[in-house]
Protein backbone atom coordinates (compact mmCIF):
# COMPACT_ATOMS: atom_id res chain seq x y z
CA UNK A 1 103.53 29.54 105.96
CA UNK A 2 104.02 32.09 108.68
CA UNK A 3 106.02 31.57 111.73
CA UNK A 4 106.62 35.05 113.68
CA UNK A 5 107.71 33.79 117.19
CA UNK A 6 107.51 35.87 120.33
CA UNK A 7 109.66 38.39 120.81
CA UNK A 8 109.19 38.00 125.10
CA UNK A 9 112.01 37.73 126.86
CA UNK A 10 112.52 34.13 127.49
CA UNK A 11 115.50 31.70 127.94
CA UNK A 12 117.41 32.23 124.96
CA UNK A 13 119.07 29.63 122.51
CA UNK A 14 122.31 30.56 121.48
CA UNK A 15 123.43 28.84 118.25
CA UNK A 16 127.06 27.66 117.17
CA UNK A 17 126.30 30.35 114.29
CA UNK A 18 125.70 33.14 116.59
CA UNK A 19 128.40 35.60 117.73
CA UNK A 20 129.72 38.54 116.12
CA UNK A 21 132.87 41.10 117.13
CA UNK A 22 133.16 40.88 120.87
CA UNK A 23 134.72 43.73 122.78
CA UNK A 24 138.41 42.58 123.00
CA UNK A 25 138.21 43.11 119.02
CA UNK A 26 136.27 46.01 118.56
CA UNK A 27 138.56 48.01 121.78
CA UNK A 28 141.48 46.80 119.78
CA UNK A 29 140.81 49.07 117.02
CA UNK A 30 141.77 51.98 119.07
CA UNK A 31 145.81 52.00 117.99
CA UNK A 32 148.65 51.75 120.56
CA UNK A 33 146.23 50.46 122.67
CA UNK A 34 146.34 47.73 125.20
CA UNK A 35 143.46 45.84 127.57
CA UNK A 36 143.50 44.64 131.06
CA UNK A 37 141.01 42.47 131.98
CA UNK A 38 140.15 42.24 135.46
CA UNK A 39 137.74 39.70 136.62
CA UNK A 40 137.14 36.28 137.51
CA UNK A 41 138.47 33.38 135.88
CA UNK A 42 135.18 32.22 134.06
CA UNK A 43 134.81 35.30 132.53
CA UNK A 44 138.86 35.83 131.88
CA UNK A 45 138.76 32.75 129.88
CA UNK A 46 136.35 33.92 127.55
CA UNK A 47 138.30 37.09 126.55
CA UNK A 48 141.33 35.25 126.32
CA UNK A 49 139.92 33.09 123.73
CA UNK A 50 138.84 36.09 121.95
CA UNK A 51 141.96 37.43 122.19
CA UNK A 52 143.70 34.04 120.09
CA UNK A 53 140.63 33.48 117.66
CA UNK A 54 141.31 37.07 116.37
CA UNK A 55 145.22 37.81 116.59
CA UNK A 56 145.28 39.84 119.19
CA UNK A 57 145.97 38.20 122.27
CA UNK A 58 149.50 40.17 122.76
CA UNK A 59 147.37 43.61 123.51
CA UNK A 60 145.44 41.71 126.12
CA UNK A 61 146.78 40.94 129.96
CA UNK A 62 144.72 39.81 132.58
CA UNK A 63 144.22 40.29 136.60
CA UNK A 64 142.11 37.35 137.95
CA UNK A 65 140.29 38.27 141.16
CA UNK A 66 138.53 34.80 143.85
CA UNK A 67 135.99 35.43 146.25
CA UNK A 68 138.68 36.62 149.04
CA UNK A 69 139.61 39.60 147.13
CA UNK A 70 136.30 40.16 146.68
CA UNK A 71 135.19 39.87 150.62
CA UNK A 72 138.23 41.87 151.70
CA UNK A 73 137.64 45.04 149.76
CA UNK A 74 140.40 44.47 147.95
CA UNK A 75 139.72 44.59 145.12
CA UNK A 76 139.92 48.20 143.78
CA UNK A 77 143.15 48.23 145.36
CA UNK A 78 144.39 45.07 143.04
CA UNK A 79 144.40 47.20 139.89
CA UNK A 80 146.70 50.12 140.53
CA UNK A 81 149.16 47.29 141.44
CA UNK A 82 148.52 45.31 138.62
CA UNK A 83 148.72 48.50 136.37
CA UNK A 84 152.22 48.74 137.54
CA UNK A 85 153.36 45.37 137.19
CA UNK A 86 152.03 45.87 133.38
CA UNK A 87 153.83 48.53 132.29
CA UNK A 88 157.30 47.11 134.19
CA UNK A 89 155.97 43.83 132.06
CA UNK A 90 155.25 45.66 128.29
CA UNK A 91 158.76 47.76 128.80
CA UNK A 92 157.15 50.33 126.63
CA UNK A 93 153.75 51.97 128.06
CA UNK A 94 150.99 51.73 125.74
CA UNK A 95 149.13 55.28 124.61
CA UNK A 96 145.75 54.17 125.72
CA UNK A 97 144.76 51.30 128.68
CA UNK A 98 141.22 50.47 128.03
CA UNK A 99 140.68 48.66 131.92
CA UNK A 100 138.02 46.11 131.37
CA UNK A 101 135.78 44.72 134.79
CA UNK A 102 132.72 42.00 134.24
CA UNK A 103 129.17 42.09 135.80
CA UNK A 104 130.62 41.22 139.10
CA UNK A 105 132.22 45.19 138.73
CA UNK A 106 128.40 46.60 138.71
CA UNK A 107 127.26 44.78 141.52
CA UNK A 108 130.33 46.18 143.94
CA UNK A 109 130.00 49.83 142.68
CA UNK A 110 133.76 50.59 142.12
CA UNK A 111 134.50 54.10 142.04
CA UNK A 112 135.90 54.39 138.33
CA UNK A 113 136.61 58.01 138.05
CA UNK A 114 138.66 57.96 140.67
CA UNK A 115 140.44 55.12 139.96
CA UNK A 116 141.13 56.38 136.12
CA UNK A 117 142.39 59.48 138.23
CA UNK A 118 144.59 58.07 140.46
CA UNK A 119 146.23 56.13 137.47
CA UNK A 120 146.35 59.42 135.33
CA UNK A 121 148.11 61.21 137.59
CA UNK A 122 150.60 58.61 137.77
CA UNK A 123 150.96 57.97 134.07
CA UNK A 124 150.20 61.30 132.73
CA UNK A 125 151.51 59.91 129.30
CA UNK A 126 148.92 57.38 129.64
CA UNK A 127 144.75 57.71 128.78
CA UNK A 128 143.18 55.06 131.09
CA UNK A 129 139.23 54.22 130.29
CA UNK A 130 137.27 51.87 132.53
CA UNK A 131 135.12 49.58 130.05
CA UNK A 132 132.32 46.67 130.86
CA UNK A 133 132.00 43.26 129.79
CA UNK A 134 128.52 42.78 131.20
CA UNK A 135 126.04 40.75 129.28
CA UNK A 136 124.05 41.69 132.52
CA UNK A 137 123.50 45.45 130.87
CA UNK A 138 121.85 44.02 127.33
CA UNK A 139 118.61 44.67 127.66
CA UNK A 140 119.29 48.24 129.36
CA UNK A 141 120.00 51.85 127.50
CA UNK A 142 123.71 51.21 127.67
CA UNK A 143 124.66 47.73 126.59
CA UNK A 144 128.69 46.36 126.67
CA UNK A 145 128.84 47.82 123.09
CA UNK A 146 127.29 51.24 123.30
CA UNK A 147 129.52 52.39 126.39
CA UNK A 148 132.61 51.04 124.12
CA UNK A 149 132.20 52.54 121.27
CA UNK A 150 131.81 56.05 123.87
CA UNK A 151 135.00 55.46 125.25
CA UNK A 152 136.67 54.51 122.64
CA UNK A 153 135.84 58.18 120.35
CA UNK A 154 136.19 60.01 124.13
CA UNK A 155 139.76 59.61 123.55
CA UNK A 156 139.83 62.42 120.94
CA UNK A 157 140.05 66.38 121.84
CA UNK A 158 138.21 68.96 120.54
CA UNK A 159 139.82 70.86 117.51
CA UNK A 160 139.28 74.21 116.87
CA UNK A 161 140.81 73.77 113.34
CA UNK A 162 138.11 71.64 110.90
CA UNK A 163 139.32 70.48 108.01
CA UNK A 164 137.29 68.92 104.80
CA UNK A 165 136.50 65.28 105.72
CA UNK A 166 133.86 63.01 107.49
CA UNK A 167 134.03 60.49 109.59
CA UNK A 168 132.53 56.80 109.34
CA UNK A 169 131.45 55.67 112.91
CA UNK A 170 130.14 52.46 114.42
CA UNK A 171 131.18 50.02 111.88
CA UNK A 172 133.93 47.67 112.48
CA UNK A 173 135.07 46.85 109.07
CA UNK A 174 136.17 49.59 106.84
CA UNK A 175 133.96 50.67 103.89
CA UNK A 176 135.36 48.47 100.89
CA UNK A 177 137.59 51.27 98.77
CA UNK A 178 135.39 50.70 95.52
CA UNK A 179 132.23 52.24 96.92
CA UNK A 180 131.08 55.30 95.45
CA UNK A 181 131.06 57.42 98.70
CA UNK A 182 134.46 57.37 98.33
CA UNK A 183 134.86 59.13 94.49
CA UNK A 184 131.72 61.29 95.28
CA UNK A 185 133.84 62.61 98.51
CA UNK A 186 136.82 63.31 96.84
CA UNK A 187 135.25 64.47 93.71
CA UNK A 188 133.34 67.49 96.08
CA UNK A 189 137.39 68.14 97.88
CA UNK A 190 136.58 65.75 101.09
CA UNK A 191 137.88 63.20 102.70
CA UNK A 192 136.61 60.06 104.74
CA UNK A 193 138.11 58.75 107.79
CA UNK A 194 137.77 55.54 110.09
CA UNK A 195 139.83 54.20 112.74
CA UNK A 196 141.05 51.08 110.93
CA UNK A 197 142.93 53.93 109.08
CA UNK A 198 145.00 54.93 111.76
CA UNK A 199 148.27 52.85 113.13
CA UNK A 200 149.37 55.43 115.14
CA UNK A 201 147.30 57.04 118.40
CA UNK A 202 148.14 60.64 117.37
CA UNK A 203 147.07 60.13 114.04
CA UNK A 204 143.70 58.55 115.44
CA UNK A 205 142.81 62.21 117.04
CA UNK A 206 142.41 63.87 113.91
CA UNK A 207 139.33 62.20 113.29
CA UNK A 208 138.02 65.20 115.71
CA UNK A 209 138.93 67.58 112.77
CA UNK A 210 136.24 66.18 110.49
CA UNK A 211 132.89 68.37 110.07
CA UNK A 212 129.99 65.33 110.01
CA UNK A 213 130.10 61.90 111.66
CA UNK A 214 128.68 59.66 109.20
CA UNK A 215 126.65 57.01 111.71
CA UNK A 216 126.44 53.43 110.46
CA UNK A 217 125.65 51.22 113.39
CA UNK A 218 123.05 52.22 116.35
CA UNK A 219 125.30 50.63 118.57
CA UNK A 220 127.64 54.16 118.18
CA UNK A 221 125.02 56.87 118.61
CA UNK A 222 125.54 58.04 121.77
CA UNK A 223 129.20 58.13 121.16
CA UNK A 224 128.03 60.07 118.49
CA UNK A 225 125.68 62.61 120.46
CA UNK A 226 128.20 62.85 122.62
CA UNK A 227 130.89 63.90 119.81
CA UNK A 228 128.70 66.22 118.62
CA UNK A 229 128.22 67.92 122.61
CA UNK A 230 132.13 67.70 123.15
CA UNK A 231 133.64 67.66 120.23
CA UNK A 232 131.49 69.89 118.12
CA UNK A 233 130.96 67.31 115.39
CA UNK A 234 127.19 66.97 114.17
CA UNK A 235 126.47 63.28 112.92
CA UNK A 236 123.97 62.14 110.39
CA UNK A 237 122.57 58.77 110.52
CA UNK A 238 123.65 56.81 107.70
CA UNK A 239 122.73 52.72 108.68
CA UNK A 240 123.17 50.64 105.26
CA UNK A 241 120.29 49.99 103.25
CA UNK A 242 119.77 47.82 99.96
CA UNK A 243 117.11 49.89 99.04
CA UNK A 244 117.78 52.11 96.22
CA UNK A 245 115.24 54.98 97.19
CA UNK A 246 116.69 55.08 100.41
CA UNK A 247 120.25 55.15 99.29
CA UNK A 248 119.38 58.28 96.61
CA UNK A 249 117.78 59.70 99.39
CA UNK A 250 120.94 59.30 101.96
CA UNK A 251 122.80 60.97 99.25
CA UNK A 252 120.69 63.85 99.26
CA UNK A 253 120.39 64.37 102.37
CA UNK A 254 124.16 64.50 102.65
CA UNK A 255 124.66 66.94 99.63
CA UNK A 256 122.35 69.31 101.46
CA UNK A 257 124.41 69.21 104.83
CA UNK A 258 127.82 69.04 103.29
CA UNK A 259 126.50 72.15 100.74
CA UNK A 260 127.66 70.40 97.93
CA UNK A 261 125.36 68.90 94.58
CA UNK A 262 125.81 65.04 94.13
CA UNK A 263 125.01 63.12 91.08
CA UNK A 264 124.25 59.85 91.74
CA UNK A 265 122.37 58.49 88.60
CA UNK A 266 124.78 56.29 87.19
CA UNK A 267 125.91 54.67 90.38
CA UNK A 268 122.11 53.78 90.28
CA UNK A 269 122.06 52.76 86.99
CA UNK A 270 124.83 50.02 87.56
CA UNK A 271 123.28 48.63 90.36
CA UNK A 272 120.20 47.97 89.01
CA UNK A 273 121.94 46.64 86.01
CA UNK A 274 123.07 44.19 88.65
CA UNK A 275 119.80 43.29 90.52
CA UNK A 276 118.63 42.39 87.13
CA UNK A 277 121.69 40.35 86.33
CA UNK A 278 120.86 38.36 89.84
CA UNK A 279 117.47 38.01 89.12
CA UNK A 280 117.88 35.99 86.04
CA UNK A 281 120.13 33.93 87.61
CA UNK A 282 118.42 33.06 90.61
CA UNK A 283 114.84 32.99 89.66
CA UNK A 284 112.60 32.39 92.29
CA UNK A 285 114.47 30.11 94.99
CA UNK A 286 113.77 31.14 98.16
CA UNK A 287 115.88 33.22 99.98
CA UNK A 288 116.61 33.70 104.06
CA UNK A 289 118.44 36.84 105.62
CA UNK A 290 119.13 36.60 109.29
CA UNK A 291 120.18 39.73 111.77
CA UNK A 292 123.81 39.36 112.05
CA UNK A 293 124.28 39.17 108.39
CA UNK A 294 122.70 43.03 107.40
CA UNK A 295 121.97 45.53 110.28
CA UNK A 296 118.42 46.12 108.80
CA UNK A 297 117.50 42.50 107.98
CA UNK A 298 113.15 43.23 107.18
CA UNK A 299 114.46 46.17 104.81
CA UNK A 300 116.45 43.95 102.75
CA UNK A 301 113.89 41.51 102.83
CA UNK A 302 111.45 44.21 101.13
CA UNK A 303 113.92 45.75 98.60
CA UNK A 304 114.52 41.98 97.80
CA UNK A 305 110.83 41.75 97.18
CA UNK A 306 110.34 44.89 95.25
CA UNK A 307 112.97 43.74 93.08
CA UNK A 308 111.20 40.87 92.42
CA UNK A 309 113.26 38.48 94.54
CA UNK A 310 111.35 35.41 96.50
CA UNK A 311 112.10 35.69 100.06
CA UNK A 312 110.54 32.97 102.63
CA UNK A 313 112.98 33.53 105.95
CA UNK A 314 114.00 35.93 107.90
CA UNK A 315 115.50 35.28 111.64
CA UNK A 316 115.68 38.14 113.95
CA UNK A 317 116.28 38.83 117.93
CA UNK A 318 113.38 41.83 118.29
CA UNK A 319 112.70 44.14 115.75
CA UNK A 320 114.61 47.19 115.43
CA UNK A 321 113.08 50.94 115.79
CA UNK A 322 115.09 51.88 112.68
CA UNK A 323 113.16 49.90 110.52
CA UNK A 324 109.55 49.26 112.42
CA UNK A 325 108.06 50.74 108.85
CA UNK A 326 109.90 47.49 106.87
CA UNK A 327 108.91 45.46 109.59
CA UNK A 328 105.36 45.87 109.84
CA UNK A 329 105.02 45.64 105.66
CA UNK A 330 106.65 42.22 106.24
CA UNK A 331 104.46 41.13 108.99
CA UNK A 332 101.41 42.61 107.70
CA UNK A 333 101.37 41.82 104.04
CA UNK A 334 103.84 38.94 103.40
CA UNK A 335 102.42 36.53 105.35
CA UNK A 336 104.07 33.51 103.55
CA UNK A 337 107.27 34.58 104.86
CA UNK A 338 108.77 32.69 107.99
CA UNK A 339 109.60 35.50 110.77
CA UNK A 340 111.84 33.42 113.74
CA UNK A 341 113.03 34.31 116.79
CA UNK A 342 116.63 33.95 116.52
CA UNK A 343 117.17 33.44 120.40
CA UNK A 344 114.44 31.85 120.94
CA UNK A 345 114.66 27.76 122.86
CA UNK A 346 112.30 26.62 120.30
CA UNK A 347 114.76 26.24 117.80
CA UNK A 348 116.72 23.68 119.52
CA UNK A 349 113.90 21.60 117.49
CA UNK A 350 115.36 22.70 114.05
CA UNK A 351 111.42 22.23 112.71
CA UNK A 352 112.99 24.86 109.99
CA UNK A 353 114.90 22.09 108.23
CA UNK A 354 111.90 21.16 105.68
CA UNK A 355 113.23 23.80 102.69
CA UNK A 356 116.23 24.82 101.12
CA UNK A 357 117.33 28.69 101.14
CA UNK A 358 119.62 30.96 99.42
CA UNK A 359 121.04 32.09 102.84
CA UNK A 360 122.10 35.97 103.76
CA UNK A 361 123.84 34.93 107.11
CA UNK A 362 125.73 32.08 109.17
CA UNK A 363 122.39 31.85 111.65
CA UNK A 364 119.79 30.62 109.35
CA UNK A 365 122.00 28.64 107.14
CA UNK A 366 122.52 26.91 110.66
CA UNK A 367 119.07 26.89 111.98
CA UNK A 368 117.49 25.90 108.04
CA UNK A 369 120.80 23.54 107.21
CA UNK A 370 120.83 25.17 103.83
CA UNK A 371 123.82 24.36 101.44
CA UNK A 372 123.94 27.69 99.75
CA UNK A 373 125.34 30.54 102.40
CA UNK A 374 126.33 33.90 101.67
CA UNK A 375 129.27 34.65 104.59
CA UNK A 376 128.43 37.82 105.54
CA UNK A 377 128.41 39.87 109.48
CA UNK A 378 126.99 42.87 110.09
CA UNK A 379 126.82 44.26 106.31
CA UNK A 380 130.63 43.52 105.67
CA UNK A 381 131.99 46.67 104.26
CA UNK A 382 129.02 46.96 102.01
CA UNK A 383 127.52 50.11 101.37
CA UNK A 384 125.21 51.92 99.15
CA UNK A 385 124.67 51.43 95.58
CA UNK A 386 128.33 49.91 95.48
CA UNK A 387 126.89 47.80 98.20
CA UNK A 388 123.98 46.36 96.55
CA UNK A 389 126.23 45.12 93.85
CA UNK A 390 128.77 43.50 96.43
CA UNK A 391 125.23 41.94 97.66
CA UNK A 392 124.07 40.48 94.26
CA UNK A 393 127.56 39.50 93.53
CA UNK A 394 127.83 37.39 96.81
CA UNK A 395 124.56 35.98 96.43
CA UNK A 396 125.34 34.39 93.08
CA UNK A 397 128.23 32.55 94.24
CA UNK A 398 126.49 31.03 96.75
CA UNK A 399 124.05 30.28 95.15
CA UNK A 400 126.14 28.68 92.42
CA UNK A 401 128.36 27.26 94.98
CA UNK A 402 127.39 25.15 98.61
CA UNK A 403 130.35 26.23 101.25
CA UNK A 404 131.14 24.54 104.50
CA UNK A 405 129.45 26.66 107.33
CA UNK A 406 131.64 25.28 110.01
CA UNK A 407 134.36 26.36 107.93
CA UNK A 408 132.80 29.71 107.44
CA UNK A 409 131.91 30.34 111.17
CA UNK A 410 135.48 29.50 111.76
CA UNK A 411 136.61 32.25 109.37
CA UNK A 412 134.87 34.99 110.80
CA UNK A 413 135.97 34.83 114.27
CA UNK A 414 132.72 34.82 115.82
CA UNK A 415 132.88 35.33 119.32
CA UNK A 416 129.51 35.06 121.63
């Protein structure tokens, strides 16, 4: 049976399963940082709350504007005052200030530069960036999340010296240690950097010595162009796959930039060693991937198939340009697979709760009520032929095993 909604924008359905790493965690990667929210309470509240799900709610402070400090113009005028009465507050000044403002912040056009200026020449010792929190900007070229992840990497200086390493940029969660990117790296005399490496602020900046960004989330190209213009750091686009012709190929491709010969054949070798190993096990029960689980949701769904895998589910907001080639084979040619609108009100009538699925996400293991949920977000720290292993691996257990999704969505911290 297929079921590919419309993709229209409509009134969207947002599910208790649905959520991901809002911005208070993702800015708090940047080390010695801290955040100051300013905005209305509604909107406050939300952070806050973001702030105690994930541990972090002692590198978040708060300025809570009404409608008179709105009408008087005073607003822009709040925050250099409340800047102060932070820093008297926190004793010791933090490196960075990441200042975050809410939609209300586009609609009266504050004057950011300036701002950051006036507060830079005060606190010299101080970087100040102005961030958004403004679901308002989602459907526009630069979303809450792209113009993070730029200021976040704008904080590092050009280097004349390069050294031997590359960065990993755009994914939250560090690369698990056991992947093979790591040993083929260090094997050719590099090294690989993130910023969950990094405790320290001045240890963060040498990530601007590396020689290649390696790009693993579309959410962090433009920071990435724009490292490349300013920094002088090229970036290659490197967005996981489970597909082992694309993964040889990403190798390639990166032996041919990095000028160095890399021998992937028994990485390959294990991994489909493993895909085999699933496959006995799991036969042909049907399996369901959803969007927040892998980054590239109809690509996995057609290595899955080529493997030999039955998949009948997939749940998706709109397709993705950096896999429109997996998507159309899907829509095209595997009819009996159920494409949903993950967003989308109609779901509120849970008319996907006839059949049981081996689950690759929190979203349709809510929206099918499946037992059997792999508890994964935005590819984990899987990654290449390591990755697909990780993958089978975790879809075993659950499908061996039924968790408790509410305890799962718990775990993760999601955060709408």
């Amino acid at each position: 049976m297929s079921c590919c909604c419309d993709f229209t924008s409509t009134l969207h359905y947002v599910s208790p399963a649905h959520g991901g790493w809002g911005v208070i965690r993702i800015a708090a990667l940047v080390p010695e940082s801290h955040q100051l929210f300013v905005s209305p309470f509604a909107c406050g509240r939300h952070g806050a709350l973001g702030g105690a799900i994930n541990g972090i709610k002692d590198r978040v402070s708060y300025v809570y504007i009404d409608e008179g400090d709105i009408v008087s113009g005073g607003y822009e005028e709040l925050i250099p005052k409340a800047v102060d009465e932070l820093f008297e507050f926190l004793g010791k000044r933090p490196k960075v200030l990441l200042l975050f403002v809410s939609c209300l912040d586009d609609l009266l056009g504050t004057d950011h530069e300036a701002l950051n200026r006036v507060l830079s020449e005060k606190y010299p010792d101080v970087k100040f960036r102005s961030c958004h929190m403004n679901p308002i900007k989602m459907d526009t070229k630069f979303p809450p999340g792209v113009t993070l992840q730029n200021n976040m990497y704008s904080l590092l200086e050009r280097s004349e010296t390069k050294d031997r390493a590359v960065n990993l940029i755009g994914n939250n969660m560090p690369l698990d240690r056991g992947c093979e990117l790591f040993e083929i790296m260090a094997d050719n005399g590099f090294g690989i950097r993130h910023i969950t490496d990094f405790d320290k602020f001045d240890d963060f900046k040498s990530m601007s010595k590396s020689v290649l960004n390696l790009l693993l989330s579309p959410v962090a190209k433009y920071a990435s162009t724009e490292m490349e213009k300013n920094l002088g750091i090229p970036f290659m686009e490197a967005y996981n796959t489970y597909d082992i012709d694309e993964i040889r190929r990403f190798y390639k491709d990166l032996g041919d930039i990095l000028g160095i010969k890399i021998d992937t054949a028994e990485y390959e070798k294990r991994a489909v060693k493993k895909i085999g190993e699933t496959l006995d096990i799991i036969g042909g029960f049907p399996i369901a991937i959803d969007y927040q689980a892998v980054k590239k949701p109809f690509t996995l769904a057609a290595a899955l198939i080529k493997y030999g895998f039955n998949v009948g589910f997939i749940m998706t907001d709109e397709p993705k340009s950096i896999e429109k080639e997996a998507y159309e084979y899907i829509r095209n040619s595997q009819k009996q697979i159920r494409i949903v609108n993950a967003v989308h009100p109609d779901l509120v009538k849970f008319e996907n709760r006839d059949r049981q699925y081996l689950c690759v996400g929190f979203d349709c293991g809510y929206a099918t009520g499946s037992k059997n949920v792999l508890d994964i977000l935005e590819d984990e720290s899987f990654f290449g032929f390591y990755g697909i292993e990780r993958l089978m691996d975790g879809m075993i257990n659950a499908f061996r095993n039924s968790g408790d999704l509410k305890e799962m969505i718990k775990e993760a911290g999601l955060v709408i």
